[in-house]
C-alpha atoms as a PDB file:
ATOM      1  CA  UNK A   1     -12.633 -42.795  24.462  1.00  0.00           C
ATOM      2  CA  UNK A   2      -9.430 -44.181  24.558  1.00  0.00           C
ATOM      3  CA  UNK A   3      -8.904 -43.729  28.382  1.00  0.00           C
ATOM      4  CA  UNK A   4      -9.147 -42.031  31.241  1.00  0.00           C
ATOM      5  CA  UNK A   5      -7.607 -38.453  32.949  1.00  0.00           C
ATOM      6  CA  UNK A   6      -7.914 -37.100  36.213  1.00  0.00           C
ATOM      7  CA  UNK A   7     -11.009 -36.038  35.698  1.00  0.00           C
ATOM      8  CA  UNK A   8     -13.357 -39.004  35.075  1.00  0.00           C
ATOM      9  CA  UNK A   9     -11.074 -41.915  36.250  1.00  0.00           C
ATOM     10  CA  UNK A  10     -13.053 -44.303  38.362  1.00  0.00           C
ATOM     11  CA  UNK A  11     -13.990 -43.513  41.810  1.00  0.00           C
ATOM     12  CA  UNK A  12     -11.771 -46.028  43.560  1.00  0.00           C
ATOM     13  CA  UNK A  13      -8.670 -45.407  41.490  1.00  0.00           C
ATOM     14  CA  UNK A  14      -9.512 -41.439  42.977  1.00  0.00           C
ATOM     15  CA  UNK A  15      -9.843 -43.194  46.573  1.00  0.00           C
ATOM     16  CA  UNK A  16      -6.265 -45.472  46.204  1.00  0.00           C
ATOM     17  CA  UNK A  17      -4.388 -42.111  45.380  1.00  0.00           C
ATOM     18  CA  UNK A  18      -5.958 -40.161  48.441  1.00  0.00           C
ATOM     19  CA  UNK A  19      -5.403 -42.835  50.775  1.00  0.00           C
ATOM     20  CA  UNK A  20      -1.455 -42.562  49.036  1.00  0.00           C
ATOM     21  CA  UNK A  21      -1.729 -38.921  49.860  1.00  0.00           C
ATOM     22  CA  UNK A  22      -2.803 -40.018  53.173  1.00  0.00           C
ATOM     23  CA  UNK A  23      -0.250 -42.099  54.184  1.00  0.00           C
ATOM     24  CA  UNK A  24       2.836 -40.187  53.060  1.00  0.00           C
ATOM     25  CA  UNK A  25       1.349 -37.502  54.903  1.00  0.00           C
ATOM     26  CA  UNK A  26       0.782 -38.633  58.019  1.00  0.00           C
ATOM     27  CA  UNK A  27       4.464 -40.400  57.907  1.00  0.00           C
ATOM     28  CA  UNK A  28       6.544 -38.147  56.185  1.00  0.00           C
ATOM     29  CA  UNK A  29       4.927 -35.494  58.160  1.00  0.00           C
ATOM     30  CA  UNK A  30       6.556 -32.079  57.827  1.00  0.00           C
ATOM     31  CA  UNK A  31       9.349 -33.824  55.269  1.00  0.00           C
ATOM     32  CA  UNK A  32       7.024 -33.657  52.927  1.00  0.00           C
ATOM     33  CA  UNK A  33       6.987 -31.082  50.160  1.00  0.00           C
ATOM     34  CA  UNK A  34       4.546 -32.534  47.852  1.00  0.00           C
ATOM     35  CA  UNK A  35       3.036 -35.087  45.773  1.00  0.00           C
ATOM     36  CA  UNK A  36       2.825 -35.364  41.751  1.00  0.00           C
ATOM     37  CA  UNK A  37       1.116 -37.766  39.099  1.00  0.00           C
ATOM     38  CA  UNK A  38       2.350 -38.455  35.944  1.00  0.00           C
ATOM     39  CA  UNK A  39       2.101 -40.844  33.321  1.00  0.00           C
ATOM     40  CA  UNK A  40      -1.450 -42.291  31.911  1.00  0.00           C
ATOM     41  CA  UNK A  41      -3.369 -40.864  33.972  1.00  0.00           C
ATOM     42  CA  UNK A  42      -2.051 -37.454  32.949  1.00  0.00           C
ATOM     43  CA  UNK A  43      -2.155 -38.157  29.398  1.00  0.00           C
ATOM     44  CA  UNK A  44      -5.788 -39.138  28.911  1.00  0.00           C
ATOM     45  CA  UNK A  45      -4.610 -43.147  28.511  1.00  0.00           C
ATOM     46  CA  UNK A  46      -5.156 -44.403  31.867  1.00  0.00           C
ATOM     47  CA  UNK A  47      -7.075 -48.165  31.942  1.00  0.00           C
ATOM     48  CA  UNK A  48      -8.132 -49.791  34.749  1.00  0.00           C
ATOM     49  CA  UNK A  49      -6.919 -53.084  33.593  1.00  0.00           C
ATOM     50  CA  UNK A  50      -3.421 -52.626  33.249  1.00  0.00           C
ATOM     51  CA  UNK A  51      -2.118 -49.008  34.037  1.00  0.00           C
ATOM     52  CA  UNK A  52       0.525 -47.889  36.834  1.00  0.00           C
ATOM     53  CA  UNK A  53       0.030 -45.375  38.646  1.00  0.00           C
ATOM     54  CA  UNK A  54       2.947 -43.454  38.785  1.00  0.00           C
ATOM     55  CA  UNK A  55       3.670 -41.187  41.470  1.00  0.00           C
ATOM     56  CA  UNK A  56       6.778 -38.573  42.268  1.00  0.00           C
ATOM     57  CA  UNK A  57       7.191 -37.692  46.096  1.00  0.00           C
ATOM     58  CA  UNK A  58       9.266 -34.595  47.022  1.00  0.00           C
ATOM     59  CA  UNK A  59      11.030 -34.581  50.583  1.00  0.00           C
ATOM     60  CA  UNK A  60      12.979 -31.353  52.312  1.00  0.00           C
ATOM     61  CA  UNK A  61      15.540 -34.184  53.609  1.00  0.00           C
ATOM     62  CA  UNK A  62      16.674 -37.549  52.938  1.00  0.00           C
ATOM     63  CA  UNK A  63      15.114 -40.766  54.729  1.00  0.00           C
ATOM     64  CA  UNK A  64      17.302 -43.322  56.760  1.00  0.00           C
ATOM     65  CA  UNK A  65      16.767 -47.018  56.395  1.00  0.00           C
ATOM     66  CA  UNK A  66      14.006 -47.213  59.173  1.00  0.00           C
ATOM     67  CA  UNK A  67      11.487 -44.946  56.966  1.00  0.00           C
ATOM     68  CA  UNK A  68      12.437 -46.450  54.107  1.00  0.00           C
ATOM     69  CA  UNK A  69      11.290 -50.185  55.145  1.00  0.00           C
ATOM     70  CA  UNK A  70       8.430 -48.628  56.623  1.00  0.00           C
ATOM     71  CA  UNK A  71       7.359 -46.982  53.217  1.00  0.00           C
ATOM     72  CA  UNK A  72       8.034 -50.373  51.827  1.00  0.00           C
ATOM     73  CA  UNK A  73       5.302 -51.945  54.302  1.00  0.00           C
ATOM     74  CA  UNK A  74       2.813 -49.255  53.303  1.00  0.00           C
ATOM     75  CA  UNK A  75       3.116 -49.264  49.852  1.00  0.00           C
ATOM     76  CA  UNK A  76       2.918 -53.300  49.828  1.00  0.00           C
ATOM     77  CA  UNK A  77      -0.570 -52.978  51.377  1.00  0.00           C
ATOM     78  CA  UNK A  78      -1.646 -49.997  49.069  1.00  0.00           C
ATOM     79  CA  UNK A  79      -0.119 -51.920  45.924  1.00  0.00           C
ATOM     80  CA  UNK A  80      -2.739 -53.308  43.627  1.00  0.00           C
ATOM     81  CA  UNK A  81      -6.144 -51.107  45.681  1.00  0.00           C
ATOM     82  CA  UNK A  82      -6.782 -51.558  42.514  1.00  0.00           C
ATOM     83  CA  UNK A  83      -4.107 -50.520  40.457  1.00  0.00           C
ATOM     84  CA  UNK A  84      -0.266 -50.979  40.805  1.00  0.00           C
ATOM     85  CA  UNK A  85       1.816 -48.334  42.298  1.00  0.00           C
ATOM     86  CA  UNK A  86       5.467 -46.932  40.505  1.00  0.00           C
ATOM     87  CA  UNK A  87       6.332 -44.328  42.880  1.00  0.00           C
ATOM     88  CA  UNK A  88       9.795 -42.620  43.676  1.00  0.00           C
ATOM     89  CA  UNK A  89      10.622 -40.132  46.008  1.00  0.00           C
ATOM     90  CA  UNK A  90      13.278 -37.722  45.663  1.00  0.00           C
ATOM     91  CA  UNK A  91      14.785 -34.886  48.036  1.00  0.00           C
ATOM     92  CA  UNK A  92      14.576 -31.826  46.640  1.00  0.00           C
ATOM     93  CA  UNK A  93      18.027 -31.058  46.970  1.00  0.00           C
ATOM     94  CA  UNK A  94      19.138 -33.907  44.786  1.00  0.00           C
ATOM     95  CA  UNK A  95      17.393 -32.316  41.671  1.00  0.00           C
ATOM     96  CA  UNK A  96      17.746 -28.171  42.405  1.00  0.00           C
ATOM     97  CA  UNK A  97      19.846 -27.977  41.282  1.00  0.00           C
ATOM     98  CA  UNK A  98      19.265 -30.023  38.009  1.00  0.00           C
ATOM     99  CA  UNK A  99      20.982 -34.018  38.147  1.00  0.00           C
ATOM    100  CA  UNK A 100      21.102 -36.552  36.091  1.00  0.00           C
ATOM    101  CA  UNK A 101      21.025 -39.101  36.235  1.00  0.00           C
ATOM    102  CA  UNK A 102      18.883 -38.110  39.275  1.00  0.00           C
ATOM    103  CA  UNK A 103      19.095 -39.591  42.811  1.00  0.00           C
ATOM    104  CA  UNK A 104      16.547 -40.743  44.651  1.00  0.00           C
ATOM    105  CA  UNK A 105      15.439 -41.655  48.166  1.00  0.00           C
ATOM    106  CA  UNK A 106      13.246 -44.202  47.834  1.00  0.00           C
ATOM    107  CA  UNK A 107      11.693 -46.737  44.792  1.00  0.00           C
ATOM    108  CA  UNK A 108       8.566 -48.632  44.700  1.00  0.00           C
ATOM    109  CA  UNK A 109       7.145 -50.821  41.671  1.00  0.00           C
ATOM    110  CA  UNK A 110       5.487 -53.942  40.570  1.00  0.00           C
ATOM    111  CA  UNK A 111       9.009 -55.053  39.291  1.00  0.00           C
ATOM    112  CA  UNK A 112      10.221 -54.963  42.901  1.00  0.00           C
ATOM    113  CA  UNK A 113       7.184 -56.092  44.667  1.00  0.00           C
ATOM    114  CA  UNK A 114       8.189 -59.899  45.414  1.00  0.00           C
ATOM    115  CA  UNK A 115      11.568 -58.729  46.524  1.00  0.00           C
ATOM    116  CA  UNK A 116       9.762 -56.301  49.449  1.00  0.00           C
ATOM    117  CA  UNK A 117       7.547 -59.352  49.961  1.00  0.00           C
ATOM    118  CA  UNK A 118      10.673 -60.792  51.190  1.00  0.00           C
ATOM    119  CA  UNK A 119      12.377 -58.207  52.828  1.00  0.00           C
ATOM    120  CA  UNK A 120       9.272 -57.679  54.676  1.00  0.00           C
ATOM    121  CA  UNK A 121       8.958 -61.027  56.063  1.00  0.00           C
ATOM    122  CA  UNK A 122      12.234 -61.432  57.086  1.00  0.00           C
ATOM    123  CA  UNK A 123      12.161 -57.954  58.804  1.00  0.00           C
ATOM    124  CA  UNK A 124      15.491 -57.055  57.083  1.00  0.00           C
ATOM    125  CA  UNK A 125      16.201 -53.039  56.770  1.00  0.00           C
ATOM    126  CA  UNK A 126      19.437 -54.006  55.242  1.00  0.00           C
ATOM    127  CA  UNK A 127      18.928 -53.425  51.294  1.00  0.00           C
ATOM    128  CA  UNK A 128      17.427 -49.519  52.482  1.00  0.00           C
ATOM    129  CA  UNK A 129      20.726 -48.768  54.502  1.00  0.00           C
ATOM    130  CA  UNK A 130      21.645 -47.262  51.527  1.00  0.00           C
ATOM    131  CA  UNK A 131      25.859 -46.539  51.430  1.00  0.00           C
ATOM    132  CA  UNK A 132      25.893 -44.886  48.041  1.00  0.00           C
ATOM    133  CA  UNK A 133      23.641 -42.529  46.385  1.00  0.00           C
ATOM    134  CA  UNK A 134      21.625 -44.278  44.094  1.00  0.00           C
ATOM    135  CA  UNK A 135      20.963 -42.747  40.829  1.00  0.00           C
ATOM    136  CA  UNK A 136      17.848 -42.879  38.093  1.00  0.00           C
ATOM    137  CA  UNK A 137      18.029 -42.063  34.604  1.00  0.00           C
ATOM    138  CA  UNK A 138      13.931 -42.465  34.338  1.00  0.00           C
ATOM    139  CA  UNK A 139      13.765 -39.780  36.241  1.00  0.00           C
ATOM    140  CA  UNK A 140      14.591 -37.105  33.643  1.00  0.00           C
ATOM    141  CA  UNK A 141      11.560 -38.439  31.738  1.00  0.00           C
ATOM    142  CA  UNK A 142       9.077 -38.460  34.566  1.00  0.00           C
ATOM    143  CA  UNK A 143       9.984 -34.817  35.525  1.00  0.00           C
ATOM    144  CA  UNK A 144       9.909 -33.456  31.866  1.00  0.00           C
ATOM    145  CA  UNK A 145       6.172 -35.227  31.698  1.00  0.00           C
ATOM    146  CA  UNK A 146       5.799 -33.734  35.091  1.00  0.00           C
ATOM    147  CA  UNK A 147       6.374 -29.993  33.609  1.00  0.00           C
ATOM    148  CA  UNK A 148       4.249 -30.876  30.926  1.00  0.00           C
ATOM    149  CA  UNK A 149       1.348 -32.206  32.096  1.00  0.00           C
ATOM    150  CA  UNK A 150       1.743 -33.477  35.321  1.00  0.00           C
ATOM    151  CA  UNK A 151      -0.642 -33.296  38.495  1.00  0.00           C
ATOM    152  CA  UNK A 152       0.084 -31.811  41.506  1.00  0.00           C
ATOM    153  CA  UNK A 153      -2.014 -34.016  44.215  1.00  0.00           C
ATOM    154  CA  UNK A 154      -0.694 -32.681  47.633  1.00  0.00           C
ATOM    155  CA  UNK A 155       1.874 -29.791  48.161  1.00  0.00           C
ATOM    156  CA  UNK A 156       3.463 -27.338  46.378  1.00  0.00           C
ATOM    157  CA  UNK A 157       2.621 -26.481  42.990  1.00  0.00           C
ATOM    158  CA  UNK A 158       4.911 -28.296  40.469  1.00  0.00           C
ATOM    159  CA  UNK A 159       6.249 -24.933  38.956  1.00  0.00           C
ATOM    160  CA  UNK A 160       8.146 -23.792  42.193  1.00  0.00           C
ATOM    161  CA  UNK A 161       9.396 -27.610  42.381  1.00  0.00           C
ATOM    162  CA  UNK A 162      10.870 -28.880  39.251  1.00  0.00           C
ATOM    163  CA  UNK A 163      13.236 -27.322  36.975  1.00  0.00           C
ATOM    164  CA  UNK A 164      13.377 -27.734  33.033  1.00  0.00           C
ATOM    165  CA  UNK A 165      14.927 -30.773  32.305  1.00  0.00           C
ATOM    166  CA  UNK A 166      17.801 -30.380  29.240  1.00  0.00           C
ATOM    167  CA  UNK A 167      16.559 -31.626  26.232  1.00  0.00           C
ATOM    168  CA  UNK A 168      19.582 -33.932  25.919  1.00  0.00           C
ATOM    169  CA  UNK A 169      18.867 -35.531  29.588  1.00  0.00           C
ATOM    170  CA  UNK A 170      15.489 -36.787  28.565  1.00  0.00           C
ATOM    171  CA  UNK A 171      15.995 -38.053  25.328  1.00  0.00           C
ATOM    172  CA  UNK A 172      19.099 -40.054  27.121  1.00  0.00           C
ATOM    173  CA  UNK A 173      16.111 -41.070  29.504  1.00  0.00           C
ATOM    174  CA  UNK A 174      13.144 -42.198  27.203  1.00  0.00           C
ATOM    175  CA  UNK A 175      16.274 -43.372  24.300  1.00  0.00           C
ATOM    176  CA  UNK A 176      17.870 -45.565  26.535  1.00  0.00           C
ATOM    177  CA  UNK A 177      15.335 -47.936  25.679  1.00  0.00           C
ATOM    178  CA  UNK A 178      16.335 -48.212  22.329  1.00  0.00           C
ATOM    179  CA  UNK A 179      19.242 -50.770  23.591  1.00  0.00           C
ATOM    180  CA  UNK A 180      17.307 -53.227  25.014  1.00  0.00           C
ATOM    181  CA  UNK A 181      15.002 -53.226  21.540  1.00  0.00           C
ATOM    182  CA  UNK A 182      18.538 -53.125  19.710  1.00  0.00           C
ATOM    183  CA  UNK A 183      19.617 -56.622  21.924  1.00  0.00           C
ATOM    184  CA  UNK A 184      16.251 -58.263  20.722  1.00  0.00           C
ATOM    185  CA  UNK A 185      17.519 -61.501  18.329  1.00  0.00           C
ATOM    186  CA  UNK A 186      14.264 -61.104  15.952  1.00  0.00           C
ATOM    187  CA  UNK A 187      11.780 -60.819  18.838  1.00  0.00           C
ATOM    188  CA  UNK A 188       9.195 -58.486  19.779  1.00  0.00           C
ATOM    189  CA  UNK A 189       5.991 -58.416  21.738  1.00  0.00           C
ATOM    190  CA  UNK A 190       3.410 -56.461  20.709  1.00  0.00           C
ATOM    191  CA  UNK A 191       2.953 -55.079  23.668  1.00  0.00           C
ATOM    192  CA  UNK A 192       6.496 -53.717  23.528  1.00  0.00           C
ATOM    193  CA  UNK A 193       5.433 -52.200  20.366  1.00  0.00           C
ATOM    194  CA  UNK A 194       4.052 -48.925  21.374  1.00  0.00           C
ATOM    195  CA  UNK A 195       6.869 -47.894  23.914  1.00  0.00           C
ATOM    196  CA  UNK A 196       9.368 -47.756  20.711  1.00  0.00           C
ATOM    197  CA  UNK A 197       6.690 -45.971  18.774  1.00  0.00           C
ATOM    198  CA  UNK A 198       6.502 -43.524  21.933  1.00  0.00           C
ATOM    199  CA  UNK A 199      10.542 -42.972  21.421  1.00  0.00           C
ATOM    200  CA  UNK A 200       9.546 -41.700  17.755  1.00  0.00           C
ATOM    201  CA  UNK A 201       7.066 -39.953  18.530  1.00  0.00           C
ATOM    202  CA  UNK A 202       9.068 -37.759  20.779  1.00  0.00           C
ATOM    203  CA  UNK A 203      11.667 -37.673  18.343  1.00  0.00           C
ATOM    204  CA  UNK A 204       9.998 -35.887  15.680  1.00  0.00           C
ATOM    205  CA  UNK A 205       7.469 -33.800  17.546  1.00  0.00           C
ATOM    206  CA  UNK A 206       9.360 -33.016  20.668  1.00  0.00           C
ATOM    207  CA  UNK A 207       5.711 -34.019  23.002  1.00  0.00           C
ATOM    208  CA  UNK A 208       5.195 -36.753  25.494  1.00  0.00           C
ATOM    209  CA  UNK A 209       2.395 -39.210  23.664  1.00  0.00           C
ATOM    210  CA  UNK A 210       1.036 -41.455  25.922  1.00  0.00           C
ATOM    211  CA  UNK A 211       1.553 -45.582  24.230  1.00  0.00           C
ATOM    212  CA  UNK A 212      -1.652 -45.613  22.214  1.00  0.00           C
ATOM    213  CA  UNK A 213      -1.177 -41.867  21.377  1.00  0.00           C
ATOM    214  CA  UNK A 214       2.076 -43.066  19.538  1.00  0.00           C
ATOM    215  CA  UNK A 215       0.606 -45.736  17.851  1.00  0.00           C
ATOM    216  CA  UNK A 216      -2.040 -43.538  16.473  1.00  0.00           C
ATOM    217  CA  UNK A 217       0.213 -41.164  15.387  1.00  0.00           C
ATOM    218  CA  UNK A 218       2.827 -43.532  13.691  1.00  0.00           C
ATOM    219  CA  UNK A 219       0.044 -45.440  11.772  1.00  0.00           C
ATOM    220  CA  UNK A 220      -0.103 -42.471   9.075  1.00  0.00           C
ATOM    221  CA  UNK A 221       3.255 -42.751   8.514  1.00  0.00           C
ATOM    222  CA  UNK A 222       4.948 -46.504   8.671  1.00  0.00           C
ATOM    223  CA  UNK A 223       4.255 -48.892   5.746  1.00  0.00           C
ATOM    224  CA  UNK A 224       0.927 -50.247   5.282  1.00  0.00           C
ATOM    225  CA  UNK A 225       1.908 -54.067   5.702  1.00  0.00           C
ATOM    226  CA  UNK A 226       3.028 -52.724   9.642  1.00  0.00           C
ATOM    227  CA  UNK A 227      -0.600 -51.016  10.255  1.00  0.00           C
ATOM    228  CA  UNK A 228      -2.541 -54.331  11.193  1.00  0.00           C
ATOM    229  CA  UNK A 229       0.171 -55.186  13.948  1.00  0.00           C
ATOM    230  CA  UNK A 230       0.037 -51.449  15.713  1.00  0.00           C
ATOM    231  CA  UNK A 231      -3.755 -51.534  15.312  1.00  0.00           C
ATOM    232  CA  UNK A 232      -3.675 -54.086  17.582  1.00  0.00           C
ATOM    233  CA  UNK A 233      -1.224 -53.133  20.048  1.00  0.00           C
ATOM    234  CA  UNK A 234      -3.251 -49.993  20.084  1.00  0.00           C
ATOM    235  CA  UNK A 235      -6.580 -52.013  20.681  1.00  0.00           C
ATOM    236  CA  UNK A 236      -5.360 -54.131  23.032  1.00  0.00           C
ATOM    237  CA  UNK A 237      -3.695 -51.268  25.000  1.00  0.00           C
ATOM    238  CA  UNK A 238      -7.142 -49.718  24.988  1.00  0.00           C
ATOM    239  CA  UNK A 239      -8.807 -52.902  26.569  1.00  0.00           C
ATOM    240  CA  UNK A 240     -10.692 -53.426  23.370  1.00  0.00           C
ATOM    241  CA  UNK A 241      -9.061 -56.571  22.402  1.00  0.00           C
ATOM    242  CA  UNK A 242      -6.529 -59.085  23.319  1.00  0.00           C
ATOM    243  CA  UNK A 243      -2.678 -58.768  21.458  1.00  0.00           C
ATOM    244  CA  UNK A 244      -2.546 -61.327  19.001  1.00  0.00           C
ATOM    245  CA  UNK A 245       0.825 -63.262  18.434  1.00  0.00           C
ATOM    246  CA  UNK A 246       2.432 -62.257  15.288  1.00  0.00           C
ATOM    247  CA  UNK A 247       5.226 -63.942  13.260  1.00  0.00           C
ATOM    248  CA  UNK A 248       8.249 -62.819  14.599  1.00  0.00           C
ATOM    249  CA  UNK A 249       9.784 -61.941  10.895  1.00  0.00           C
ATOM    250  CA  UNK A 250       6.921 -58.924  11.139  1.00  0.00           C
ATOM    251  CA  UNK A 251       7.411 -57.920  14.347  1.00  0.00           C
ATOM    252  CA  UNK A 252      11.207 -57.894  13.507  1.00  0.00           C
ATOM    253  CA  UNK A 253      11.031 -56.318  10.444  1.00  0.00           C
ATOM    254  CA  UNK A 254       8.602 -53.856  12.309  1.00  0.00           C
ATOM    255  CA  UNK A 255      11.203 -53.352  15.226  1.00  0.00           C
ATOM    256  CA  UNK A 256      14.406 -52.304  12.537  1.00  0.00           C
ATOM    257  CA  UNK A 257      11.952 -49.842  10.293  1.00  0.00           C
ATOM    258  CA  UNK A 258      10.968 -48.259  13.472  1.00  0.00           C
ATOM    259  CA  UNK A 259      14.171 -48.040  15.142  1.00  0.00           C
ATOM    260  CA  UNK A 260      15.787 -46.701  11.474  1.00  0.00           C
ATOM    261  CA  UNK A 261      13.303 -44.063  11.413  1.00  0.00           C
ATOM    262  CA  UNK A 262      14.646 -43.281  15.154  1.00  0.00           C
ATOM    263  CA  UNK A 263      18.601 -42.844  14.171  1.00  0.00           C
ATOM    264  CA  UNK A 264      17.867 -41.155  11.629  1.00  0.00           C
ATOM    265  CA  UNK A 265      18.187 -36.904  11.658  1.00  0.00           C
ATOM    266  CA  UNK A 266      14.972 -35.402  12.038  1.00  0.00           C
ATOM    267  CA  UNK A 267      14.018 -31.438  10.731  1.00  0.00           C
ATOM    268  CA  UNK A 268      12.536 -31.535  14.866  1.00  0.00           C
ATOM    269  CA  UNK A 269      15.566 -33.259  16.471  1.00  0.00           C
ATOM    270  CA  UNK A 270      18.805 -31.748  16.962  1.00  0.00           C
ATOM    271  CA  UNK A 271      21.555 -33.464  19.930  1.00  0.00           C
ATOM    272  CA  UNK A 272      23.948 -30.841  21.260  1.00  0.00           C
END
């Protein structure tokens, strides 16, 4: 088994999203349209060790600066009950209809955990007094995985919620990546590995893979000198082993096949 689903994740990873689901609804109260997983957990590739879980929150009306920082308090404490939160919420308004990039109301992640620490320390409201809207190009990728697989955990069902997202939007969205691999001078983790697999994947087969899903897939197709180094990444993704450190001529050489194979037309992948 290379993960987990829904289904047959473990019992306190079930427990950390209800008491989510609990919170937002006692708080957000009436506000609240609904509450949808995506990501890992959707795709059959959750694992304890390491996996977000990644939340979208719908709201009939935008949240002032007050709510926000108190959000920000609850989702410090529910960060990490075992596993780390990415959760945005968006009002529905802002996305019906379709935006993008998409705003949002409201952002929570590991990334901007020790900045809350902060904020919530020094009891400052000041960075959620938002004065612009403030925009999300991930977004068109979490919805689209949303449509496709997604979870609906509280609320309304995620048909009557989200719209199709253009195909264009969310290959800007999961693409975008491609710069930061493109900046790279000769250096890539392994670990960073199966997120520009993922882009490929999409690319040619027009479906949402979750990381070791790509990997899999791309191993029947890339050269067989690249196979031990996304065997790996795959492994170790799967918690069956730890990533080894490879010389960075492979994993450079790996990075500019992969990212050829992305620029290049496909029979599957058309841009309007």
């Amino acid at each position: 088994m290379s993960g987990y689903d829904w289904d047959n994740c473990p019992l306190e990873i079930k427990m950390q999203i209800t008491n989510i689901k609990d919170f937002l609804n006692h708080n957000l109260g009436e506000n609240l349209i609904g509450i949808y997983l995506h990501g890992s957990l959707c795709l059959g590739s959750f694992q304890p060790s390491h996996s977000d879980l990644d939340l979208i929150v719908v709201t009939n009306n935008t949240l002032n600066a007050s709510q926000r920082f108190f959000l920000m308090n609850g989702f410090l404490a529910l960060h990490k009950k075992p596993s780390p939160i990415e959760l945005s919420i968006l009002c529905y308004s802002d996305f019906n209809p379709w935006r993008h990039p998409t705003p949002y109301e409201f952002h929570f992640s590991e990334y901007w955990r020790p900045k809350f620490e902060v904020l919530a320390s020094e009891n400052d409201l000041s960075f959620w007094d938002f004065k612009e809207v403030c925009t999300d190009a991930d977004i068109a990728c979490h919805v689209t995985l949303i449509n496709q697989s997604g979870i609906c955990i509280y609320g309304r069902v995620r048909s009557e919620i989200f719209p199709l997202v253009p195909e264009q939007d969310f290959w800007d969205s999961i693409s975008g990546g491609i710069d930061y691999f493109s900046k790279l001078d000769g250096e890539l983790l392994a670990s960073e590995i199966l997120s520009l697999l993922r882009i490929w994947s999409y690319k040619e087969n027009k479906a949402i893979y979750s990381k070791a899903q790509a990997g899999e897939w791309a191993m029947e197709l890339v050269p067989l000198e690249y196979h031990y180094i996304i065997q790996n990444a795959v492994d170790a993704y799967n918690g069956k082993v730890k990533i080894r450190e490879f010389k960075t001529s492979d994993l450079s050489s790996l990075r500019h096949y992969v990212m050829n194979q992305i620029k290049e037309p496909s029979s599957s992948w058309h841009q309007s």
